[in-house]
Protein backbone atom coordinates (compact mmCIF):
# COMPACT_ATOMS: atom_id res chain seq x y z
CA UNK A 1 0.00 0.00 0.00
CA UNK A 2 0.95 3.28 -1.10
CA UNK A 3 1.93 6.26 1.45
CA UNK A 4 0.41 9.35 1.74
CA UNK A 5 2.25 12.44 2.18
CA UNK A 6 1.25 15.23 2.91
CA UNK A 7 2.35 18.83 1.82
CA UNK A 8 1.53 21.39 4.06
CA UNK A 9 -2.06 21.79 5.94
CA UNK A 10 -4.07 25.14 5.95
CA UNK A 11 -5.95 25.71 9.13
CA UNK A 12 -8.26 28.51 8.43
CA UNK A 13 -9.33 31.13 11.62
CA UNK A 14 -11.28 33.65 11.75
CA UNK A 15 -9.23 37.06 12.85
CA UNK A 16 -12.14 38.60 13.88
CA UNK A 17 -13.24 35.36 16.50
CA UNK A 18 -10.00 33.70 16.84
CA UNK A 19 -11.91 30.84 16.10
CA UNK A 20 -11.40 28.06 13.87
CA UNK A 21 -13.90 28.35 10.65
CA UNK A 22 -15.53 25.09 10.69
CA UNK A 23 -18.43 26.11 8.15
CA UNK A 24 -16.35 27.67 5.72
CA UNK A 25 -16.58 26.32 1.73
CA UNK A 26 -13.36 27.59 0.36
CA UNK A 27 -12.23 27.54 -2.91
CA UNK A 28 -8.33 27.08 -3.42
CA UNK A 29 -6.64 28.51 -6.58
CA UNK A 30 -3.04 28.43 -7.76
CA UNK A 31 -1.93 30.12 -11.26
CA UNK A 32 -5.75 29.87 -12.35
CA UNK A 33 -6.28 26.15 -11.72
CA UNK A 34 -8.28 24.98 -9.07
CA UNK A 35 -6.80 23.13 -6.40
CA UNK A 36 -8.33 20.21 -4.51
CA UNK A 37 -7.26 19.41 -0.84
CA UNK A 38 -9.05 17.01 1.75
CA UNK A 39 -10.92 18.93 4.26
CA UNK A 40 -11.32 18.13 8.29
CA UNK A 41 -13.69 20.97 8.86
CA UNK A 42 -13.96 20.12 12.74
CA UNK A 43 -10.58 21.48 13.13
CA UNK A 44 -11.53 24.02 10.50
CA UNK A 45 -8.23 22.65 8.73
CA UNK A 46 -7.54 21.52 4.79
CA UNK A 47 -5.22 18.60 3.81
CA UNK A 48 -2.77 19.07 0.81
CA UNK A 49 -0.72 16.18 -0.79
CA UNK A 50 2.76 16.10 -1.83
CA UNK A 51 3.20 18.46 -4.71
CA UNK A 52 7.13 18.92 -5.04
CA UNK A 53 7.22 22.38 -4.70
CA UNK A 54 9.50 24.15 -2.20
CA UNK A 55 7.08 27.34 -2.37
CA UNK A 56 3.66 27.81 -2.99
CA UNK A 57 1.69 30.77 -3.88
CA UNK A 58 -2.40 30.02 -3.90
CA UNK A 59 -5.51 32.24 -3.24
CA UNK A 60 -7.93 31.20 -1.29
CA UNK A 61 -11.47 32.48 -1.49
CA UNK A 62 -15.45 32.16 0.01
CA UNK A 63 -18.49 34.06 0.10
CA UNK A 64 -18.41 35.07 4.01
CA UNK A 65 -15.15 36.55 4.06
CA UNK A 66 -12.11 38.60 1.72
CA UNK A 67 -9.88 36.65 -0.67
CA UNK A 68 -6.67 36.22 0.46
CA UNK A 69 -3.24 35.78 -1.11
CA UNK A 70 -1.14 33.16 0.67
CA UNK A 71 2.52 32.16 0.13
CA UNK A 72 3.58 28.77 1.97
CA UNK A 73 7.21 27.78 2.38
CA UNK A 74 7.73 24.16 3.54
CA UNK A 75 11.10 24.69 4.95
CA UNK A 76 9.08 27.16 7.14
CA UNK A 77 6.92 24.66 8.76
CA UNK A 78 7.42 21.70 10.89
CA UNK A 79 7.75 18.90 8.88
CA UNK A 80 6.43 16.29 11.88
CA UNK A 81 3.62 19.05 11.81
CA UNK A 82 3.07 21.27 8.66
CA UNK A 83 0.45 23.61 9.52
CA UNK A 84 0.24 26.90 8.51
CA UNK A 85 -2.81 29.64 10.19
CA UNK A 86 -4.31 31.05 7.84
CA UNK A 87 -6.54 34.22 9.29
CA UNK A 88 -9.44 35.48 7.59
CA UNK A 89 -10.86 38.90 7.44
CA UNK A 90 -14.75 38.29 7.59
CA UNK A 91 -17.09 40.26 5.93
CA UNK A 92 -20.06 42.16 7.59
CA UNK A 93 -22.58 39.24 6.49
CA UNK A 94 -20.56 36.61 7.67
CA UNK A 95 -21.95 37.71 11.80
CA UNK A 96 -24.70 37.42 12.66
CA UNK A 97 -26.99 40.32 13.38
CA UNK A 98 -26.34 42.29 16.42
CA UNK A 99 -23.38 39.90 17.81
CA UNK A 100 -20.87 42.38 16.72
CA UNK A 101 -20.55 46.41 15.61
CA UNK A 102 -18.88 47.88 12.16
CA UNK A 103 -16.05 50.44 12.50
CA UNK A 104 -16.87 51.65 9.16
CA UNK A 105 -15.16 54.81 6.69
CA UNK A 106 -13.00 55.27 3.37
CA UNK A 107 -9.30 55.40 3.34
CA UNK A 108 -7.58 58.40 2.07
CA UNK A 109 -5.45 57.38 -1.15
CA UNK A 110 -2.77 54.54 -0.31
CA UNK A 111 1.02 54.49 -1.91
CA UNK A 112 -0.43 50.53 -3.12
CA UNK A 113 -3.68 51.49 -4.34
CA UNK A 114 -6.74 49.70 -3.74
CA UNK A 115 -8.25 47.37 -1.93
CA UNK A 116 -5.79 47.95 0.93
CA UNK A 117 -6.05 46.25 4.52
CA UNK A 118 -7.37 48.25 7.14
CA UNK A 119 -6.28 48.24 11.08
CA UNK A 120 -8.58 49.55 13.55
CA UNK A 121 -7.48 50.28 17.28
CA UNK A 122 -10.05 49.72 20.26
CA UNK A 123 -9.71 53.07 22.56
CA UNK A 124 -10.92 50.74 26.16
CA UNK A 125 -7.36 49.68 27.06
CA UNK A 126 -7.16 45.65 27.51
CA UNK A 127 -4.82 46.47 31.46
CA UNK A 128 -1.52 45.03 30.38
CA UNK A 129 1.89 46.58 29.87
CA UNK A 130 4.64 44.80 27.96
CA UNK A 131 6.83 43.50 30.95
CA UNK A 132 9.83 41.38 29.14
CA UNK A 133 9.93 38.85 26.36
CA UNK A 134 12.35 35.88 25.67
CA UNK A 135 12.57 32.41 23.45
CA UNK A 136 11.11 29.47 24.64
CA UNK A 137 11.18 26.42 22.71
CA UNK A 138 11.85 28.33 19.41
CA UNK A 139 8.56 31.07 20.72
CA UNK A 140 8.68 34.32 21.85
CA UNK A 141 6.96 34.67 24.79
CA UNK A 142 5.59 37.77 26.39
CA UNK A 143 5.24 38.29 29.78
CA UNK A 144 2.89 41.47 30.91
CA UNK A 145 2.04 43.42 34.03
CA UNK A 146 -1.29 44.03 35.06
CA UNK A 147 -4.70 42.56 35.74
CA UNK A 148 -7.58 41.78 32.73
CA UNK A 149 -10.52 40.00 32.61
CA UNK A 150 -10.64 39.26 28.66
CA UNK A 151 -9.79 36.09 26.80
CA UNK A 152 -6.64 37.10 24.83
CA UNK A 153 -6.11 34.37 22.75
CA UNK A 154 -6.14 33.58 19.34
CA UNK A 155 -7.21 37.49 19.19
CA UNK A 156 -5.06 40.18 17.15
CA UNK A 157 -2.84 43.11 19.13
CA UNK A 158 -0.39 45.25 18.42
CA UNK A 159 2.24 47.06 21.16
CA UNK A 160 2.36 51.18 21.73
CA UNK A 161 5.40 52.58 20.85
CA UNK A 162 6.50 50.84 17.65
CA UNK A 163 7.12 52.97 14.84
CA UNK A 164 5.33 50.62 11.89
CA UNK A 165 2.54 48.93 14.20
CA UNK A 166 2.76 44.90 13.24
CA UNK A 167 -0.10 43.16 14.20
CA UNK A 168 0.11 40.10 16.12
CA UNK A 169 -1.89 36.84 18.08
CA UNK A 170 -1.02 35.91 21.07
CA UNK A 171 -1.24 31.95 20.63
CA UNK A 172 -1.22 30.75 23.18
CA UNK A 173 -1.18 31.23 27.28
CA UNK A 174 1.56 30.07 29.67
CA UNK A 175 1.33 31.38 32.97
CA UNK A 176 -0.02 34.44 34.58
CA UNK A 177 0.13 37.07 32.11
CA UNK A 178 2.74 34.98 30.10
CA UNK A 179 1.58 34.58 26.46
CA UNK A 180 3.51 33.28 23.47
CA UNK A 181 3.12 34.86 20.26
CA UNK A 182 3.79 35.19 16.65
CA UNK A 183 5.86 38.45 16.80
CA UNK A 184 9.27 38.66 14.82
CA UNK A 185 11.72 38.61 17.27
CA UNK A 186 13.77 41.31 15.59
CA UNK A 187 10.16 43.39 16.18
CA UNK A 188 10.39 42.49 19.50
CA UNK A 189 13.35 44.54 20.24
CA UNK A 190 11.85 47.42 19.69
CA UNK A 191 9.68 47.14 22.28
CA UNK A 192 10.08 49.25 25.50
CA UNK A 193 9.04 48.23 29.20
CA UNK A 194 5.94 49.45 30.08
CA UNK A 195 4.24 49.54 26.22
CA UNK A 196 0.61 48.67 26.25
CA UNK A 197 -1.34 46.11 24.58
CA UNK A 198 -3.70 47.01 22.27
CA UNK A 199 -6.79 45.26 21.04
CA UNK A 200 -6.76 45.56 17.00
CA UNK A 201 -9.28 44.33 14.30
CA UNK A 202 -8.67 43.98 10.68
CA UNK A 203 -10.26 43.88 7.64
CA UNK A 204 -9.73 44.87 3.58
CA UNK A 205 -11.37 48.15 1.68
CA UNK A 206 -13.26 47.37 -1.25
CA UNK A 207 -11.41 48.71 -4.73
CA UNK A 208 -12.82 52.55 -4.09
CA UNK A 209 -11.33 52.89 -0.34
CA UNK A 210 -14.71 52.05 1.54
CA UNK A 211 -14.32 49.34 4.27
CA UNK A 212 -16.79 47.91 7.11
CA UNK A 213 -14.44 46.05 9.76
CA UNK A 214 -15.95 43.75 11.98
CA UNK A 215 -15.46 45.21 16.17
CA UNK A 216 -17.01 44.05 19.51
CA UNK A 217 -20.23 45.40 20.05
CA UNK A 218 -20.50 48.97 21.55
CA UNK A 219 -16.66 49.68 21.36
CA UNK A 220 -14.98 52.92 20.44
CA UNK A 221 -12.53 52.49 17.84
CA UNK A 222 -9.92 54.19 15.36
CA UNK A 223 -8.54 53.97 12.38
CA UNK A 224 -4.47 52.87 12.77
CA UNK A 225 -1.82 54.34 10.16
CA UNK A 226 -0.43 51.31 8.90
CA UNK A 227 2.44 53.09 6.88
């Protein structure tokens, strides 16, 4: 019996949620042809075979949320454990009705041209301050100061103080106030003791500048300068 081997698997989340999309029907494209994987939709996560390729550039696409453009690198991933996160910007129709709010607007003329992504920054502070960071087990983790009552992960932040803002997740929790997350760890080195952490949702303008991004319901927001 022939073996099965696997290329890299997608597991698709939703960066508004966190969550894994479990009801998604996706379509994957690569260079105009369609591309077939097998799906586990429990885990919200799609199986591709063994194609040869060191790097792979497909688009992936579905009627609740924005197409996306995403470039996988084997080498990058584990090979006992190739999975790569995929997060998804959801549109408005993809919530349902009254479950979250719209930070909504149009985005003055961008250096890229449209549709651009858009970052939008909760005022409510989430009541942590960056305290240190280190590696652990080829991670950063982030250890913070301060007292919340929120569920941090799997949701998107970014850290005061840093001249480009990079948006990040914090993955996973390790202690108290001790989160590991997918920040660079050159990035990380520009952050200062005492920087806050703040709650960020994302989404893409439409080809004229307009965009709708999903927030919690009832919070204050503003629109980041990504550039």
């Amino acid at each position: 019996m022939s073996k099965i081997r696997i290329a890299f698997v997608l597991r698709m989340v939703d960066d508004f949620t966190g969550e894994p999309v479990r009801d998604g029907r996706f379509l994957f494209t690569s260079g105009g042809r369609v591309l077939h994987s097998i799906p586990k939709k429990k885990e919200g996560m799609y199986v591709f075979l063994e194609s040869g390729e060191e790097r792979f550039c497909l688009t992936v696409e579905s009627a609740g949320y924005h197409k996306k453009e995403v470039v996988i690198r084997r080498g990058s991933l584990d090979p006992a454990y190739p999975v790569a996160e995929i997060r998804l910007y959801g549109r408005p129709e993809r919530y349902r009705r009254g479950c979250c709010g719209l930070f909504t607007g149009r985005l003055a003329e961008q250096p890229g041209g449209f549709p651009a992504e858009v970052l939008a920054e909760r005022v409510r502070p989430v009541g942590l301050t960056f305290l240190k960071g280190r590696q652990e087990d080829g991670r950063r983790l982030l250890a913070f100061k301060g007292f919340t009552r929120e569920e941090l992960t799997g949701r998107t932040y970014i850290l005061s103080g840093m001249k480009n803002p990079l948006p990040f997740v914090l993955t996973e929790k390790r202690g108290i106030n001790e989160y590991f997350a997918d920040l660079p760890q050159a990035r990380l080195k520009e952050v200062r003791t005492g920087a806050s952490l703040i709650r960020v949702y994302r989404s893409v303008s439409d080809a004229s500048g307009i965009y709708a991004v999903p927030v919690e319901k009832g919070e204050e927001c503003r629109l980041l300068d990504m550039r």
